[in-house]
C-alpha atoms as a PDB file:
ATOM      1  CA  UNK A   1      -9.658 -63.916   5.125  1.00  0.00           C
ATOM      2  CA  UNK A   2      -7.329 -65.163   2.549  1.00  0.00           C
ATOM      3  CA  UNK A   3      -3.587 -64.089   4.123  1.00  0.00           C
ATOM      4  CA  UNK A   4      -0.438 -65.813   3.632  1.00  0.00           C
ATOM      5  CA  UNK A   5      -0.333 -69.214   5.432  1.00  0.00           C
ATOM      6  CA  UNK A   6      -4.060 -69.809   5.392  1.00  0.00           C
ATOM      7  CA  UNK A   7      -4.458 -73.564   4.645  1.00  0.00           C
ATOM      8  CA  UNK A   8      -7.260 -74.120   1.936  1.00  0.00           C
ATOM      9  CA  UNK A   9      -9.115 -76.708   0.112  1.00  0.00           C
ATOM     10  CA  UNK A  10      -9.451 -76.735  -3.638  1.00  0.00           C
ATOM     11  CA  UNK A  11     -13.115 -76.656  -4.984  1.00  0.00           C
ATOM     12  CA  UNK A  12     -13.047 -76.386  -8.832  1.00  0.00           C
ATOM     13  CA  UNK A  13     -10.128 -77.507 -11.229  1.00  0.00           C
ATOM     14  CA  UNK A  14      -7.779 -80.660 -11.632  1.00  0.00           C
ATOM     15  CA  UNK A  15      -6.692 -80.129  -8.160  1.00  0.00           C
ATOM     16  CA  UNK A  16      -9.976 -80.438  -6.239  1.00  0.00           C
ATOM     17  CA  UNK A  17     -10.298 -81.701  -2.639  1.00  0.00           C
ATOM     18  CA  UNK A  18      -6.960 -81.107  -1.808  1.00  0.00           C
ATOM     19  CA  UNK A  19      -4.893 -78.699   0.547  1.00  0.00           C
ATOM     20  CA  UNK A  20      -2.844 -76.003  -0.093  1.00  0.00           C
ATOM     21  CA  UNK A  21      -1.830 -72.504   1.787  1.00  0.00           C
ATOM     22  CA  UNK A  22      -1.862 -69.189   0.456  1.00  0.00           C
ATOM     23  CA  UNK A  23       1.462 -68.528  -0.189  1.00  0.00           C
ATOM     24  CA  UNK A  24       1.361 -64.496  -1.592  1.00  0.00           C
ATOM     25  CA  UNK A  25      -1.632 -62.564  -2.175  1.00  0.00           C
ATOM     26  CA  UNK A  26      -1.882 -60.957  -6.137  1.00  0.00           C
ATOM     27  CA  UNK A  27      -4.637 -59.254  -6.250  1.00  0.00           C
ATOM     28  CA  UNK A  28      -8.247 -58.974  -4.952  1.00  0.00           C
ATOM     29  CA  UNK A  29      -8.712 -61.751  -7.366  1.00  0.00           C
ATOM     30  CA  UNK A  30      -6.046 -63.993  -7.035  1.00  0.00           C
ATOM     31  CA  UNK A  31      -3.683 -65.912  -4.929  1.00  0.00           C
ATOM     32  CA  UNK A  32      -0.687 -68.174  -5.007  1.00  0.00           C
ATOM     33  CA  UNK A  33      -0.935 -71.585  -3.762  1.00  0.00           C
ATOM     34  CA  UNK A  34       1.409 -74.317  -3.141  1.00  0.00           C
ATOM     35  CA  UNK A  35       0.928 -77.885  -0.769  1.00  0.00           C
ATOM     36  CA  UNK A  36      -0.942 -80.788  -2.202  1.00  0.00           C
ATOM     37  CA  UNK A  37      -1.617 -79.220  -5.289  1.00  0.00           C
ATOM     38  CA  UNK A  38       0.319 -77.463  -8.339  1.00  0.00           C
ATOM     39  CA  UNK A  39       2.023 -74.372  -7.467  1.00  0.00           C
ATOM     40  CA  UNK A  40      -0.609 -71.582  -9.053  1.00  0.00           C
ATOM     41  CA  UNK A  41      -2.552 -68.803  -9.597  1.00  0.00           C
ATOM     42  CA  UNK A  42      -5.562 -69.563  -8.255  1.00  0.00           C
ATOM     43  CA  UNK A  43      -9.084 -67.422  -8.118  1.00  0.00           C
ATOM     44  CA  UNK A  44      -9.937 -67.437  -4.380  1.00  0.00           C
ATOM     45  CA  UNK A  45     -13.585 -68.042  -5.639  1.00  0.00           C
ATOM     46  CA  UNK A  46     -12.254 -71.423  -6.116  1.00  0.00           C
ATOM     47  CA  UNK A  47     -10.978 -71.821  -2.329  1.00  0.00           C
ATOM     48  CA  UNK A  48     -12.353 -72.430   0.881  1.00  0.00           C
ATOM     49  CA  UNK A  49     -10.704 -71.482   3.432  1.00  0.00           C
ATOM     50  CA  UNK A  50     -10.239 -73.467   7.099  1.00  0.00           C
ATOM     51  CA  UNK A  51      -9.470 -72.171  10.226  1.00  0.00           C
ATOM     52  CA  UNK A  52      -5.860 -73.545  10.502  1.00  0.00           C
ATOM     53  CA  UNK A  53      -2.902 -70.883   9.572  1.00  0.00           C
ATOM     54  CA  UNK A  54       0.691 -72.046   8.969  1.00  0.00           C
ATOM     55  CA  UNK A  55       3.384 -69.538  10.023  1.00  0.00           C
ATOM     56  CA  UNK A  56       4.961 -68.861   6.510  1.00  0.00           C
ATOM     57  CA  UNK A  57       6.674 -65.781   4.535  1.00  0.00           C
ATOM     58  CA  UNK A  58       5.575 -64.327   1.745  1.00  0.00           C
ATOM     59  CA  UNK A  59       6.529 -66.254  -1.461  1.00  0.00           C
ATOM     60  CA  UNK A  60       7.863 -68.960   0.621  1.00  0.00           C
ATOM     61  CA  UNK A  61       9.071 -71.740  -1.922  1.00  0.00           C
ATOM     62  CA  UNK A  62       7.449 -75.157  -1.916  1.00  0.00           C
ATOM     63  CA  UNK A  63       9.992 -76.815   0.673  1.00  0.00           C
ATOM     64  CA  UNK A  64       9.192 -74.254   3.267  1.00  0.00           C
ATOM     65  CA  UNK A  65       5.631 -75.087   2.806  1.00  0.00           C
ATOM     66  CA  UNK A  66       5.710 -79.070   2.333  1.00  0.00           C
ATOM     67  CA  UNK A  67       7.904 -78.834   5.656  1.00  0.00           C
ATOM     68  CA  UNK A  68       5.493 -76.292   7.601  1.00  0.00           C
ATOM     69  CA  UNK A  69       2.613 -78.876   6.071  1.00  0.00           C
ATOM     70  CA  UNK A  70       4.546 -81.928   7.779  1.00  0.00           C
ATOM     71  CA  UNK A  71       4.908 -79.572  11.045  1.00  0.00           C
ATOM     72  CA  UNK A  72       1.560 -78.523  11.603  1.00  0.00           C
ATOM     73  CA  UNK A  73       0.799 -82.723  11.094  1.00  0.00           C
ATOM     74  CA  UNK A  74      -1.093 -81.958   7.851  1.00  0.00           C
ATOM     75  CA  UNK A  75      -0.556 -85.060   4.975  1.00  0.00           C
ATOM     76  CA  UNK A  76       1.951 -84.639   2.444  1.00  0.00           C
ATOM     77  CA  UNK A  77       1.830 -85.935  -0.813  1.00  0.00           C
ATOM     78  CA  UNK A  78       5.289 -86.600  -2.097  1.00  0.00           C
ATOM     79  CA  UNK A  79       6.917 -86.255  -5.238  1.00  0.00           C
ATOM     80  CA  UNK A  80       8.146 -89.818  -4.667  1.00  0.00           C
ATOM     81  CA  UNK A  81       4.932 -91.096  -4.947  1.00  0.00           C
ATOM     82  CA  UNK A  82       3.283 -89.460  -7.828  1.00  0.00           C
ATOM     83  CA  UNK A  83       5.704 -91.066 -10.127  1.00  0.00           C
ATOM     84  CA  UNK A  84       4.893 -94.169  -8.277  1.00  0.00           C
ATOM     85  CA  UNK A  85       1.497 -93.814  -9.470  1.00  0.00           C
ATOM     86  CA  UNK A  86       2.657 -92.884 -12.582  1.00  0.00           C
ATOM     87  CA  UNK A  87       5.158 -95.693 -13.897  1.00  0.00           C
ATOM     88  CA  UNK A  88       3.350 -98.805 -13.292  1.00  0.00           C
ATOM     89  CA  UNK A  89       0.786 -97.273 -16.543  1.00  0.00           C
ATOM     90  CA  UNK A  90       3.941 -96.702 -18.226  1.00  0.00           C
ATOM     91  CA  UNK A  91       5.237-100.142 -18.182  1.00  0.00           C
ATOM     92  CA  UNK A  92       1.338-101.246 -19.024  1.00  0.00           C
ATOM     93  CA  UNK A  93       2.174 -99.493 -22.206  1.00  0.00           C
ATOM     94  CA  UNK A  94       3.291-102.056 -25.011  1.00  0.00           C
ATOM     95  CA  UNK A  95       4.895-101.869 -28.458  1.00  0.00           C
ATOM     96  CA  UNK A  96       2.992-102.528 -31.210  1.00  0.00           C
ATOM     97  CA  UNK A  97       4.618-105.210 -33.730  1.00  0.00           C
ATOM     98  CA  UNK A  98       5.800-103.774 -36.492  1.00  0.00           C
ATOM     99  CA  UNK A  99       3.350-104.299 -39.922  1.00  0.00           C
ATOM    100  CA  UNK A 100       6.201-103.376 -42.232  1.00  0.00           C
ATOM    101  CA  UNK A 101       6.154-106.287 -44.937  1.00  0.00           C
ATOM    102  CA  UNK A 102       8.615-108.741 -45.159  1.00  0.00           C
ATOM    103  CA  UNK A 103      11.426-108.578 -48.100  1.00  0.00           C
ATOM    104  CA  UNK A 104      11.936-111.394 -50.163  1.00  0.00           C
END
């Protein structure tokens, strides 16, 4: 049920609710997964598969499946904006004045 290409949604970790593909089988355990979510090792316990399969080799890297994602009119969730998400709390972030006593 769980071959190469077969486009998933996360149900348990960090990465829940969001789509990925199979991208290599490892075991009866485990598969890789790439897409919307971190490139992993993921229990297929923690999958559920849907009906829709993406052509893709096995291993393919993560531009072959972002691109077969964008093909198959699936959404894509850049690089771009994650850090966009990420740098406005950065900037939120403010110094602390300094508490070292004055010198007389």
């Amino acid at each position: 049920m769980l071959e190469v290409g077969r486009v998933c949604v996360k149900t348990a970790g960090r990465d829940a609710t969001k789509l990925c593909v199979v991208v290599e089988e490892i075991d009866e355990t485990f598969v890789l997964v790439d897409g919307n979510t971190r490139r992993k090792k993921v229990n297929k316990s923690h999958l559920e598969p849907l009906a829709q399969v993406l052509s893709l080799s096995k291993g393919a890297d993560t531009k072959a499946v972002l691109a077969a994602f964008e093909g198959a009119g699936l959404p894509v969730k850049k690089k771009e904006e994650e850090k966009a998400k990420k740098e406005p709390k950065a900037q939120q972030k403010k110094e602390k004045p300094s508490k070292k006593p004055s010198k007389k």
